[in-house]
N, C-alpha and C. Protein backbone atom coordinates (compact mmCIF):
# COMPACT_ATOMS: atom_id res chain seq x y z
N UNK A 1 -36.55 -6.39 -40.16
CA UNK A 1 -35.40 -7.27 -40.13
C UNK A 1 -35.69 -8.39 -39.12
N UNK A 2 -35.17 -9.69 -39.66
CA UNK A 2 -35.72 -11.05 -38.49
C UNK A 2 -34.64 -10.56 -37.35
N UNK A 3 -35.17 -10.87 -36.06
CA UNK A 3 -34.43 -11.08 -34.63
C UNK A 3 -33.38 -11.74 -35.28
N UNK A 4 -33.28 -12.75 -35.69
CA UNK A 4 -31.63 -13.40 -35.75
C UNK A 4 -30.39 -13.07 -36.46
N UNK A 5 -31.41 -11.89 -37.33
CA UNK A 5 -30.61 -11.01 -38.20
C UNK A 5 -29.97 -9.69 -37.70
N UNK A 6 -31.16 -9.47 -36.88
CA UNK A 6 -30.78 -7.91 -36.12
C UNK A 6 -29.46 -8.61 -35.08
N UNK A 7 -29.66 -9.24 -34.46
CA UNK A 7 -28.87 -10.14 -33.35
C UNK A 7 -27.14 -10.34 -34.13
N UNK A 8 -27.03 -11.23 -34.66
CA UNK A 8 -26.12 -11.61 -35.74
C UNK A 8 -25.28 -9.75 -36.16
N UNK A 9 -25.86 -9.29 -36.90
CA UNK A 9 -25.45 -7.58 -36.79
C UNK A 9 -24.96 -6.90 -35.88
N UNK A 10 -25.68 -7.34 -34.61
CA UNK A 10 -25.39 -6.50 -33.89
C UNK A 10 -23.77 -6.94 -33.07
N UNK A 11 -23.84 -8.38 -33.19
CA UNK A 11 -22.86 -9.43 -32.19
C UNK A 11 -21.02 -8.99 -33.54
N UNK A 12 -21.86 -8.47 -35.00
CA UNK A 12 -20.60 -8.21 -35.85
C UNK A 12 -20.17 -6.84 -35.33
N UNK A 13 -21.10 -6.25 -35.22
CA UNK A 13 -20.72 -4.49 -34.96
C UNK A 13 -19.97 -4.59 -33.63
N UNK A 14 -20.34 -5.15 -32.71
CA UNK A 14 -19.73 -5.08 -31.13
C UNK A 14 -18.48 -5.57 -31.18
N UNK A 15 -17.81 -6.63 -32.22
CA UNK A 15 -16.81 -7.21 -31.82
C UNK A 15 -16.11 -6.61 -33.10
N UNK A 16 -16.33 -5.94 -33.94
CA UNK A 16 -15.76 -5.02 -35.08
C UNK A 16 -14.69 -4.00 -34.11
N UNK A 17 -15.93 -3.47 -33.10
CA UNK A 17 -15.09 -2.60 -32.42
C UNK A 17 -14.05 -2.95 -31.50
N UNK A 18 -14.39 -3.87 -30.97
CA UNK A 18 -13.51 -4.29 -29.63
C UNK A 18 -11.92 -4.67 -30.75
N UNK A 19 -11.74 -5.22 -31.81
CA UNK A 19 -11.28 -6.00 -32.54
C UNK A 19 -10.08 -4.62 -32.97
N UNK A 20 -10.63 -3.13 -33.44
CA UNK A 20 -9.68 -2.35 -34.36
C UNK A 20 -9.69 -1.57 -33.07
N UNK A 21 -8.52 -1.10 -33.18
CA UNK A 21 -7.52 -0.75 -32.45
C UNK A 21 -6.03 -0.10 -33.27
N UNK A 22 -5.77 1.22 -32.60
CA UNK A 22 -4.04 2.05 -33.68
C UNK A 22 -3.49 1.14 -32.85
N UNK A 23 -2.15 0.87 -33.45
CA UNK A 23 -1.22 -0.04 -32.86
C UNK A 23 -0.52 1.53 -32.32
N UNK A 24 0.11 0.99 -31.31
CA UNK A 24 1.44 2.33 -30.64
C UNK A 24 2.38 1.66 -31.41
N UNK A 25 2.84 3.13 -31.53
CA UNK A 25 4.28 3.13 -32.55
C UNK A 25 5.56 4.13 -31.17
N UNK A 26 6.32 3.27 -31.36
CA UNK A 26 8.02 3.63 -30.57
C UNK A 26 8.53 4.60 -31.39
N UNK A 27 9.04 5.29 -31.07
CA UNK A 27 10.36 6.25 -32.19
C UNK A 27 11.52 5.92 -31.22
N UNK A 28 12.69 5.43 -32.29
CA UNK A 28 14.13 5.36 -31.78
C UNK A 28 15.08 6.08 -32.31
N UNK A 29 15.74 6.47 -31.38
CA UNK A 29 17.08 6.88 -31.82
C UNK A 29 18.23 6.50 -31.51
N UNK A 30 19.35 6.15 -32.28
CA UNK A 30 20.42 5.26 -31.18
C UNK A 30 21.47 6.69 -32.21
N UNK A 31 21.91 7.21 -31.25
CA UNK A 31 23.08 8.63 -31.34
C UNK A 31 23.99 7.98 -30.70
N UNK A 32 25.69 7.72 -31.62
CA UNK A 32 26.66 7.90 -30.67
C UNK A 32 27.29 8.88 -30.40
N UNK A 33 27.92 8.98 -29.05
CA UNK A 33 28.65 9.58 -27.70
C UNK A 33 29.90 9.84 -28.38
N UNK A 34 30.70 9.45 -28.79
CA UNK A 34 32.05 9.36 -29.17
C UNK A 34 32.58 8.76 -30.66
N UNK A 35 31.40 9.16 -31.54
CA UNK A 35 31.26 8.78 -33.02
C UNK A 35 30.47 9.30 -33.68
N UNK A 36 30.02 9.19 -34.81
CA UNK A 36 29.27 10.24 -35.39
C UNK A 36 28.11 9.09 -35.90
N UNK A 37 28.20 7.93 -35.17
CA UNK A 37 26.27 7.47 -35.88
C UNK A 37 25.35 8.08 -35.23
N UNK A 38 24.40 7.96 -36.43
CA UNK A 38 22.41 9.16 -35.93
C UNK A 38 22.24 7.89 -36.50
N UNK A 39 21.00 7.17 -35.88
CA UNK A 39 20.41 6.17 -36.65
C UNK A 39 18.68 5.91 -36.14
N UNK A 40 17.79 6.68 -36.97
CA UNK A 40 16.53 6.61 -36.36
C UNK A 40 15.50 5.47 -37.16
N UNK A 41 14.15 5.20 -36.14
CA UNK A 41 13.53 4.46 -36.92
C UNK A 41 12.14 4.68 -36.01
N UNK A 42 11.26 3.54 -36.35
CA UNK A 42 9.92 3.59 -35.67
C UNK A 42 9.78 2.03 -35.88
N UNK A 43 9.23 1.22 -34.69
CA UNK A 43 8.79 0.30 -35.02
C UNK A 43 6.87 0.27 -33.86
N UNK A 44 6.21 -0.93 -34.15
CA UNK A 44 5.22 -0.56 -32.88
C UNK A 44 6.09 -0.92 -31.73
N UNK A 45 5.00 -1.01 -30.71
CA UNK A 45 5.54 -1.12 -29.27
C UNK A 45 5.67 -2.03 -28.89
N UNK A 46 4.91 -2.95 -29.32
CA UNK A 46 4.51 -4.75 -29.32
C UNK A 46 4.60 -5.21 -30.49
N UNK A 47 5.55 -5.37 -30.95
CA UNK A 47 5.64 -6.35 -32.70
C UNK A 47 5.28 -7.30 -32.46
N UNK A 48 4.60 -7.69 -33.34
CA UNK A 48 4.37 -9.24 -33.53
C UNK A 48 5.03 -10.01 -34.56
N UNK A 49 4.69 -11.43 -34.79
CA UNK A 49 5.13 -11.97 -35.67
C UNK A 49 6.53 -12.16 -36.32
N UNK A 50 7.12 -11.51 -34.69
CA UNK A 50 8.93 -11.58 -34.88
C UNK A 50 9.47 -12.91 -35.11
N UNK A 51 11.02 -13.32 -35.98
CA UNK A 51 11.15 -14.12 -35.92
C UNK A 51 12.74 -13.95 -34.58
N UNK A 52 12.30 -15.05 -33.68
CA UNK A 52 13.22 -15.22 -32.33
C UNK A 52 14.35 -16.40 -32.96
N UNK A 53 15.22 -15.98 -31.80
CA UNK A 53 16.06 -16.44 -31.42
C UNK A 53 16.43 -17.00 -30.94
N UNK A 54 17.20 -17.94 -30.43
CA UNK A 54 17.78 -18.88 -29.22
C UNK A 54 18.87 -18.87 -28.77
N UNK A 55 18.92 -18.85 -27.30
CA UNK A 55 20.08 -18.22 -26.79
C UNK A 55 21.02 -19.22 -25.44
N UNK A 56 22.22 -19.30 -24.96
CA UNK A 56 22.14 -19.89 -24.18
C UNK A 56 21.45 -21.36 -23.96
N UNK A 57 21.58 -22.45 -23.85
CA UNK A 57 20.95 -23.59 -23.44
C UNK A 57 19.84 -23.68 -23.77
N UNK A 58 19.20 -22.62 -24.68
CA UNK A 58 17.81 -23.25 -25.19
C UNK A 58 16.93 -21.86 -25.10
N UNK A 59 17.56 -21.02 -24.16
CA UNK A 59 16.53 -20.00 -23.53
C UNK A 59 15.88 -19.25 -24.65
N UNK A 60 15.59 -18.34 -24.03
CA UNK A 60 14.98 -17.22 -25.09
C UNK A 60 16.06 -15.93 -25.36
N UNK A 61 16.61 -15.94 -26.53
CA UNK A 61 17.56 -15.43 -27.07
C UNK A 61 17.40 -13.70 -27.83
N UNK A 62 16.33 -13.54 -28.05
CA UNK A 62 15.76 -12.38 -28.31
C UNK A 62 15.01 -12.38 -29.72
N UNK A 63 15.00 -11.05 -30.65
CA UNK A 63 13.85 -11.49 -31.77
C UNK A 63 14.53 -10.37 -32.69
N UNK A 64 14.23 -10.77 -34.03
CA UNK A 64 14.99 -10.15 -35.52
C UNK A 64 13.68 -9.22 -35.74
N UNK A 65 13.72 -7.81 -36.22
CA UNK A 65 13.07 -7.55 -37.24
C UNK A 65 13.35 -6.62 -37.99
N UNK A 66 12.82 -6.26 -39.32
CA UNK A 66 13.56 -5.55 -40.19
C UNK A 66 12.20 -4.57 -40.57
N UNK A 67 13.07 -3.38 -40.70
CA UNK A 67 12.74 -1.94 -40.94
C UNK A 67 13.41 -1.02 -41.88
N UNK A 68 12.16 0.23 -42.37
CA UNK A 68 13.29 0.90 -42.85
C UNK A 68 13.94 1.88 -41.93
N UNK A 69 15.05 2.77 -42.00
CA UNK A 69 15.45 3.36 -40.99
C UNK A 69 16.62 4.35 -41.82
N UNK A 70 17.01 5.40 -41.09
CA UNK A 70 17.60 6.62 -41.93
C UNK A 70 18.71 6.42 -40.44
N UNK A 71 20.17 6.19 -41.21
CA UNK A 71 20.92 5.77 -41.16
C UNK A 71 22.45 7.11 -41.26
N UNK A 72 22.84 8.42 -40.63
CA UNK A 72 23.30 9.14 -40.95
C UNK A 72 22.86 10.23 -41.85
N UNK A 73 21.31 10.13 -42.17
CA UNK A 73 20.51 11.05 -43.44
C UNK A 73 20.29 10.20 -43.99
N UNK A 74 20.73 8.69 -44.40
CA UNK A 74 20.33 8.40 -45.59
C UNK A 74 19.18 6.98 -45.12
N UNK A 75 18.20 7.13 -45.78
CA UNK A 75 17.72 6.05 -45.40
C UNK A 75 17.76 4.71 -45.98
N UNK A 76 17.47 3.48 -45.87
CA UNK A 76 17.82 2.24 -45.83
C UNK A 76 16.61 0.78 -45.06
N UNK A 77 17.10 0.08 -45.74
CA UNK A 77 16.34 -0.99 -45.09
C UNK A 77 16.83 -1.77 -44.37
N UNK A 78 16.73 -2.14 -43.06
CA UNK A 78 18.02 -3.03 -42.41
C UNK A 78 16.94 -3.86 -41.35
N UNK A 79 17.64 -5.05 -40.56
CA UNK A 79 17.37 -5.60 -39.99
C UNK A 79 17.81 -5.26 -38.60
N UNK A 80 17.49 -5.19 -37.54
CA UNK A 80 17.64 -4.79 -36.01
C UNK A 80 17.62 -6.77 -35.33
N UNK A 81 18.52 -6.67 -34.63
CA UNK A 81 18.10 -8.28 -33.62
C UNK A 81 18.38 -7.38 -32.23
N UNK A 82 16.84 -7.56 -31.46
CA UNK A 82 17.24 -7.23 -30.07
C UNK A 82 17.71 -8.35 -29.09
N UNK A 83 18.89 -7.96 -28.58
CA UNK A 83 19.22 -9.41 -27.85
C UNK A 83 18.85 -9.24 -26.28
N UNK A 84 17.96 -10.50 -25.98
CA UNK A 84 18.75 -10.21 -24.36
C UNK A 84 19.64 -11.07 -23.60
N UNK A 85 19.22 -10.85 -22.50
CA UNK A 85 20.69 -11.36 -21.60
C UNK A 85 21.00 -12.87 -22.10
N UNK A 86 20.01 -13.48 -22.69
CA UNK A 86 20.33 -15.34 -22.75
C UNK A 86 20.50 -15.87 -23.67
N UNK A 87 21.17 -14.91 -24.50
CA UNK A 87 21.76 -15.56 -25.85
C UNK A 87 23.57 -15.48 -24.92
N UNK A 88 23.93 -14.36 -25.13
CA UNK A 88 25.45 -14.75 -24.17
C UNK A 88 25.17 -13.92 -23.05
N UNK A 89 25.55 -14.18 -21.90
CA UNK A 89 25.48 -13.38 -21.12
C UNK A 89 26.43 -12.55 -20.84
N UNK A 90 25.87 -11.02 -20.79
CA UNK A 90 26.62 -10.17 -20.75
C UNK A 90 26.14 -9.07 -22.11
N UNK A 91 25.41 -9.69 -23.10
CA UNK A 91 25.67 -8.94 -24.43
C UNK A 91 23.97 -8.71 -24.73
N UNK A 92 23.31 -8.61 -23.96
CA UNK A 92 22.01 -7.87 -24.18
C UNK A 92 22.33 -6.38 -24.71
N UNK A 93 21.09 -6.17 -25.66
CA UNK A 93 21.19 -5.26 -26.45
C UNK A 93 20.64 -4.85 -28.27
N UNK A 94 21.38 -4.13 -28.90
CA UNK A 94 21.07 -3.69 -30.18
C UNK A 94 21.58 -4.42 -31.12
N UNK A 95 21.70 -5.05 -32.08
CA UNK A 95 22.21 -5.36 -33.14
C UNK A 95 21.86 -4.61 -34.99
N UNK A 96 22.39 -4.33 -35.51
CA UNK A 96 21.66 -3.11 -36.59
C UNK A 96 22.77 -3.48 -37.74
N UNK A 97 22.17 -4.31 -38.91
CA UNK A 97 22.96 -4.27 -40.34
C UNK A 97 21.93 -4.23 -41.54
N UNK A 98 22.94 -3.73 -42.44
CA UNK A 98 22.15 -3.28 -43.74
C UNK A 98 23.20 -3.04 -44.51
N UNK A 99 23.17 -2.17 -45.63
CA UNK A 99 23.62 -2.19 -46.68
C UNK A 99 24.71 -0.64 -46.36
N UNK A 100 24.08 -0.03 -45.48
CA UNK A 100 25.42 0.98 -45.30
C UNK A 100 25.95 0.72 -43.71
N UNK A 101 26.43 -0.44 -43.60
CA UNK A 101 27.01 -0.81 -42.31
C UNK A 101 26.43 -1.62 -41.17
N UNK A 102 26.87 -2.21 -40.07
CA UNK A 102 26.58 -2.79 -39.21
C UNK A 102 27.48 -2.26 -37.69
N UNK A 103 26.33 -2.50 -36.45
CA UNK A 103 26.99 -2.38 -35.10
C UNK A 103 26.30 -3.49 -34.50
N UNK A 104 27.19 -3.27 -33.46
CA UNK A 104 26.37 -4.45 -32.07
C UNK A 104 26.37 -3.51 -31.22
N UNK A 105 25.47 -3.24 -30.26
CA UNK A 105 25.43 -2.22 -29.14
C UNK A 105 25.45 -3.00 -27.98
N UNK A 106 25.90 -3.27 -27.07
CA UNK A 106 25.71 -4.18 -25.78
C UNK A 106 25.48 -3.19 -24.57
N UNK A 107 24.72 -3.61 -23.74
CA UNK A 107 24.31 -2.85 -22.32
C UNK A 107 22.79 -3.56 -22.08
N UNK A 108 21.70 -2.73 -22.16
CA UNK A 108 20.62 -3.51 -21.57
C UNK A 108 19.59 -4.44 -22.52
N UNK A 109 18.62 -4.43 -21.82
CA UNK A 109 17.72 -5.16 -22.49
C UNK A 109 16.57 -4.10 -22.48
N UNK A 110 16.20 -4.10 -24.49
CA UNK A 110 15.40 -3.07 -24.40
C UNK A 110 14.23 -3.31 -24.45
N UNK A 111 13.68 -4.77 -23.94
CA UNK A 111 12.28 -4.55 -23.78
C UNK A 111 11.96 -5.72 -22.90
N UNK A 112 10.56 -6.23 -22.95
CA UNK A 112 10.30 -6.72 -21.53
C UNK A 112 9.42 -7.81 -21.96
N UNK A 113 9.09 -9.03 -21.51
CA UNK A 113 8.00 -10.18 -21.95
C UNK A 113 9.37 -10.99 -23.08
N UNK A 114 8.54 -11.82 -22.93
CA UNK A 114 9.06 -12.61 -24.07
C UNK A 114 9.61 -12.74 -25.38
N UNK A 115 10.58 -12.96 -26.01
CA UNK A 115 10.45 -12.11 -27.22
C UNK A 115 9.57 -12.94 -27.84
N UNK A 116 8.72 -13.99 -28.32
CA UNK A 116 7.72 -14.13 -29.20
C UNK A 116 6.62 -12.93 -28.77
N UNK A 117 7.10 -12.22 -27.84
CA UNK A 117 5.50 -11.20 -27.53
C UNK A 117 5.87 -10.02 -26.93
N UNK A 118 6.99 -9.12 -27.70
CA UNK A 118 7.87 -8.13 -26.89
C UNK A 118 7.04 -7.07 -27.12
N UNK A 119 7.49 -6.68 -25.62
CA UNK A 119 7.17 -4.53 -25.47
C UNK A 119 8.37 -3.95 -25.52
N UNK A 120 8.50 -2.97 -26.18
CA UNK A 120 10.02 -2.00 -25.70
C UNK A 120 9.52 -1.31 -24.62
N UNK A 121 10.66 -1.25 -23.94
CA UNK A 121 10.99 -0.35 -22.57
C UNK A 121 10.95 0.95 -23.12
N UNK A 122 10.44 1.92 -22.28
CA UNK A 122 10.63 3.57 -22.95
C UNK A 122 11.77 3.85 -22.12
N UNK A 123 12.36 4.41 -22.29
CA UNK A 123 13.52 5.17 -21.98
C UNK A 123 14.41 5.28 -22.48
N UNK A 124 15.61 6.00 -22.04
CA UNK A 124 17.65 5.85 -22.64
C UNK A 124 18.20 5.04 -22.08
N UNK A 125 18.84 4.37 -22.87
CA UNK A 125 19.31 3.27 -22.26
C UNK A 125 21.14 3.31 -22.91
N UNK A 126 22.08 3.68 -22.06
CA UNK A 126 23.32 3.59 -22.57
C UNK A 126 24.32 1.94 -22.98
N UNK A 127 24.71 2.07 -24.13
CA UNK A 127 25.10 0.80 -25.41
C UNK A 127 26.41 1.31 -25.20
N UNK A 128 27.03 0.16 -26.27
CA UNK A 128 28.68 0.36 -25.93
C UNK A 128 28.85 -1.11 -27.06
N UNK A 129 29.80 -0.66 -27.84
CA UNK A 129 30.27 -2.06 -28.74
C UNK A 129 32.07 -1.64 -29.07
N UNK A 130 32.80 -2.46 -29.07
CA UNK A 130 34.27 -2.22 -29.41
C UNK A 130 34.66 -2.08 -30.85
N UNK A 131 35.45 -1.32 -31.45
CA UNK A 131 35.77 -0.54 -32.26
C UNK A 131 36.40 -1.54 -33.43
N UNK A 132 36.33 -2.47 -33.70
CA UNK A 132 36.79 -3.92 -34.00
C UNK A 132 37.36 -3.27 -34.97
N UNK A 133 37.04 -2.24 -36.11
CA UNK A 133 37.75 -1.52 -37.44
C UNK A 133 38.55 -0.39 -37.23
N UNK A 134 38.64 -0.03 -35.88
CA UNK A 134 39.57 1.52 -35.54
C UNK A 134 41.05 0.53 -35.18
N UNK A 135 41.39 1.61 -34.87
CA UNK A 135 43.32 1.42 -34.65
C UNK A 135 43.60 0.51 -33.65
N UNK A 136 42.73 0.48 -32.51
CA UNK A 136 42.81 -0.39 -31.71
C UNK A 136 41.70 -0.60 -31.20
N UNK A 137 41.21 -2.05 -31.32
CA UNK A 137 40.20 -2.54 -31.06
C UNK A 137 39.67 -2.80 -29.67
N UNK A 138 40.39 -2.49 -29.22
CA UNK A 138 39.43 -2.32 -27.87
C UNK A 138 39.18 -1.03 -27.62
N UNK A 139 39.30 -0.40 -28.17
CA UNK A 139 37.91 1.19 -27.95
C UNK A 139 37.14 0.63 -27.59
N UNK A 140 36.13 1.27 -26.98
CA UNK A 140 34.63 1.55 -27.24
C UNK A 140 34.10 2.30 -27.88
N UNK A 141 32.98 2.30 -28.34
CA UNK A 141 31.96 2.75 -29.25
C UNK A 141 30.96 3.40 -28.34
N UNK A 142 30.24 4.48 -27.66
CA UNK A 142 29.09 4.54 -27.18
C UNK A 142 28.50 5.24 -27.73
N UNK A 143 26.77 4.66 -27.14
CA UNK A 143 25.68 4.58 -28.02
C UNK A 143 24.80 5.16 -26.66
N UNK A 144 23.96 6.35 -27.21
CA UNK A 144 22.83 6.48 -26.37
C UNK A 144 21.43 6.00 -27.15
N UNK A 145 20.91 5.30 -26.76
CA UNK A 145 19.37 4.35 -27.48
C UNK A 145 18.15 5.21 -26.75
N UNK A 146 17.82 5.85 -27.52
CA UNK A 146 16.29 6.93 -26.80
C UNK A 146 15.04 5.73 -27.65
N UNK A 147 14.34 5.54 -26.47
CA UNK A 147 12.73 5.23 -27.23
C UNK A 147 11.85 5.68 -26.45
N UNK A 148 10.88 6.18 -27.13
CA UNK A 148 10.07 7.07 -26.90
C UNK A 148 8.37 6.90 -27.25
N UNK A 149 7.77 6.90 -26.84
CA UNK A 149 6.22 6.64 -27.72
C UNK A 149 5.88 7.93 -28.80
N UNK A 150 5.45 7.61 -29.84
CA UNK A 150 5.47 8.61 -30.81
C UNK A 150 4.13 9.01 -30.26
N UNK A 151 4.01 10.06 -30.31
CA UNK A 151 2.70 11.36 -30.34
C UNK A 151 1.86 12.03 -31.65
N UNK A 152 0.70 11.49 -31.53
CA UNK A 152 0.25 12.15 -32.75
C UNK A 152 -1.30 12.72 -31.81
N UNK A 153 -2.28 13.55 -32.66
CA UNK A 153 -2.96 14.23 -32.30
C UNK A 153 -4.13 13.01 -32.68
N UNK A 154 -4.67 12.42 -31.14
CA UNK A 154 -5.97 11.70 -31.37
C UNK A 154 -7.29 12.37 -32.05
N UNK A 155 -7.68 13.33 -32.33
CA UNK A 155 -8.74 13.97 -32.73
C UNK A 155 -8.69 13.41 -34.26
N UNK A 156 -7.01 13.26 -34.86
CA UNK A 156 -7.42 13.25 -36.35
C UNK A 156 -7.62 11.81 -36.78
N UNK A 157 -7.37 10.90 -36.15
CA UNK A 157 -7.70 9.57 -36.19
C UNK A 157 -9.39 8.68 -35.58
N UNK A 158 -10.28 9.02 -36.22
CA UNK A 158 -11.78 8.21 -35.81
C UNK A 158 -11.68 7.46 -35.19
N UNK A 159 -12.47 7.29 -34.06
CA UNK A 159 -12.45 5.67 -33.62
C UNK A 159 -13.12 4.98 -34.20
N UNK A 160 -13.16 3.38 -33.81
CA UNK A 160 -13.83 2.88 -34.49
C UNK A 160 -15.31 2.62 -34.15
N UNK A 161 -15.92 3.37 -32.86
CA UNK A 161 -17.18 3.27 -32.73
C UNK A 161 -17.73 4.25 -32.99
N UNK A 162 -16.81 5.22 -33.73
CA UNK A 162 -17.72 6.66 -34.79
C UNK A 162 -17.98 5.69 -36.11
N UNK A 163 -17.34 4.90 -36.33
CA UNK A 163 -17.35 4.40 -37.87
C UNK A 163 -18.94 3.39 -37.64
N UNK A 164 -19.07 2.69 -36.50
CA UNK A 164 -19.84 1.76 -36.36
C UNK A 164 -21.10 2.64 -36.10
N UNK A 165 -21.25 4.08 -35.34
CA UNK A 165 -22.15 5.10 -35.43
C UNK A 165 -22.84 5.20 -36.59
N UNK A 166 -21.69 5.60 -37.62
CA UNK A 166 -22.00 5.47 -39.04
C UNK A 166 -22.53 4.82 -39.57
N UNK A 167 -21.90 3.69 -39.31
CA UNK A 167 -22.48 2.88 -40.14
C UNK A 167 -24.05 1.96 -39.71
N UNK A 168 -24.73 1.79 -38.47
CA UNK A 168 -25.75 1.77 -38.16
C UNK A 168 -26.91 2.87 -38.72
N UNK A 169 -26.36 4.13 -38.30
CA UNK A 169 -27.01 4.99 -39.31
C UNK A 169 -27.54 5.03 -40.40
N UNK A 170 -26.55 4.66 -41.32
CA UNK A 170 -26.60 4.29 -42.70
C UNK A 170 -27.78 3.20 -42.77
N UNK A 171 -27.31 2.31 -42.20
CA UNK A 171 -28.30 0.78 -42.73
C UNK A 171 -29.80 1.59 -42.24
N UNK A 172 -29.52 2.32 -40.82
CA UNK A 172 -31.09 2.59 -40.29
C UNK A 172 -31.53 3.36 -41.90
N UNK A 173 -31.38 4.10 -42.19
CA UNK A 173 -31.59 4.92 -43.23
C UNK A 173 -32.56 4.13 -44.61
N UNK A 174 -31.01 3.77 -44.84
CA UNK A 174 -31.44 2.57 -46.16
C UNK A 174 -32.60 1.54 -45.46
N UNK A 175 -32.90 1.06 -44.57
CA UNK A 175 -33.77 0.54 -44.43
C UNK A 175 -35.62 1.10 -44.63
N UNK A 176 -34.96 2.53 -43.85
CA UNK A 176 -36.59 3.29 -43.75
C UNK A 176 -36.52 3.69 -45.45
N UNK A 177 -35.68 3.98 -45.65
CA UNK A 177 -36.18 4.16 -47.41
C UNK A 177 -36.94 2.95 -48.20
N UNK A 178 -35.96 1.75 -47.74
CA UNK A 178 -36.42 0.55 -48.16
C UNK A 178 -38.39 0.43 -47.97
N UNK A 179 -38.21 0.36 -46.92
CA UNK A 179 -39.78 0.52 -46.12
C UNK A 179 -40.61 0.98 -46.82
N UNK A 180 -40.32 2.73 -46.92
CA UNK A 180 -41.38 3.46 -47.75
C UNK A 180 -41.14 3.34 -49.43
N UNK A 181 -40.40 2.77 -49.78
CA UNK A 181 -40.66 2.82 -51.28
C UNK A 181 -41.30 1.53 -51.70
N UNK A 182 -40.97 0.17 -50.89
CA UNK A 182 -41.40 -1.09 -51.28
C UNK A 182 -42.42 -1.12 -50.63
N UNK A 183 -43.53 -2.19 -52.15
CA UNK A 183 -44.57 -2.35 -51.48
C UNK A 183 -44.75 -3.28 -50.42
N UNK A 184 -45.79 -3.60 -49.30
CA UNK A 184 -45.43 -3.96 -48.11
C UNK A 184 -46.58 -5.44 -48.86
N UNK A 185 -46.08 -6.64 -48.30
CA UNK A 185 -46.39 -7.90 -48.68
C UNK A 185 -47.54 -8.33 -48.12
């Protein structure tokens, strides 16, 4: 194989790896306290490609994204907007509608950086939205919001510099076959 070829190969394989990467995945649960919503989902930890918001005077208002999510047992496709503090102040938090209902959860801010480039915060974080459809609307609603990093067993997932193992292997292989079967020039 020419140097610029072996080189070139090698500069694909090195940055193949650096490049794949499992995304972390969150598990949520937002359970209310004094109501009967269960509402779980998974999103990663760092979404990308959210579409944001604007909040307040221009600021950074928080970011939309839509998931599916099991909704009382049943599952569904809905959209989540996490807000933080600078869309209104005061109303950082959950937002959650779809086709079997909608809430606003207000209390913290559940994640951290920017929203064009958000992390969720791990922890519980206690929500609260007013009862706007009960008897009297100023109830509250509370919401406990669990996120959590999901756990799976690294052994069953390859990395990707077993695959690149492999696959050097391979070519070494096919090459020495190449070698001994073709005649040499």
């Amino acid at each position: 194989m020419r140097p610029s070829r072996l080189l070139g190969f090698a500069a694909l394989l090195a940055a193949s790896t650096l490049i794949a990467h499992a995304d972390t995945i969150d598990d949520f649960v937002i359970t209310g306290i004094n109501n009967p919503t269960l509402i779980t989902f998974s999103l990663p930890a760092n979404p990308q490609g959210v579409f944001t918001s604007i909040g307040a005077g221009g600021s950074d208002g928080g970011f939309f994204i839509s998931d599916s999510v099991s909704v009382n047992g049943q599952t569904t496709d809905g959209t989540f907007q996490f807000i933080s503090d600078n869309l209104f102040p005061g109303t950082a938090g959950v937002s959650f509608s779809s086709s079997l209902g909608e809430f606003i959860a207000q209390g913290q801010v559940l994640y951290s950086g920017p929203s064009s480039d958000p992390t969720f915060l791990i922890g519980t974080f206690d929500e609260s939205e007013y009862d706007w459809t009960g008897p009297n609307p100023f109830d509250q609603l509370l919401y406990t919001v669990a996120i959590t990093p999901e756990t799976s067993d690294p052994s069953s997932v390859p990395e990707p510099s077993t695959f690149a193992l492999l696959a050097t292997g391979l070519i070494g292989a096919a090459g020495a076959v190449r070698r001994k079967f073709l005649p040499q020039r």
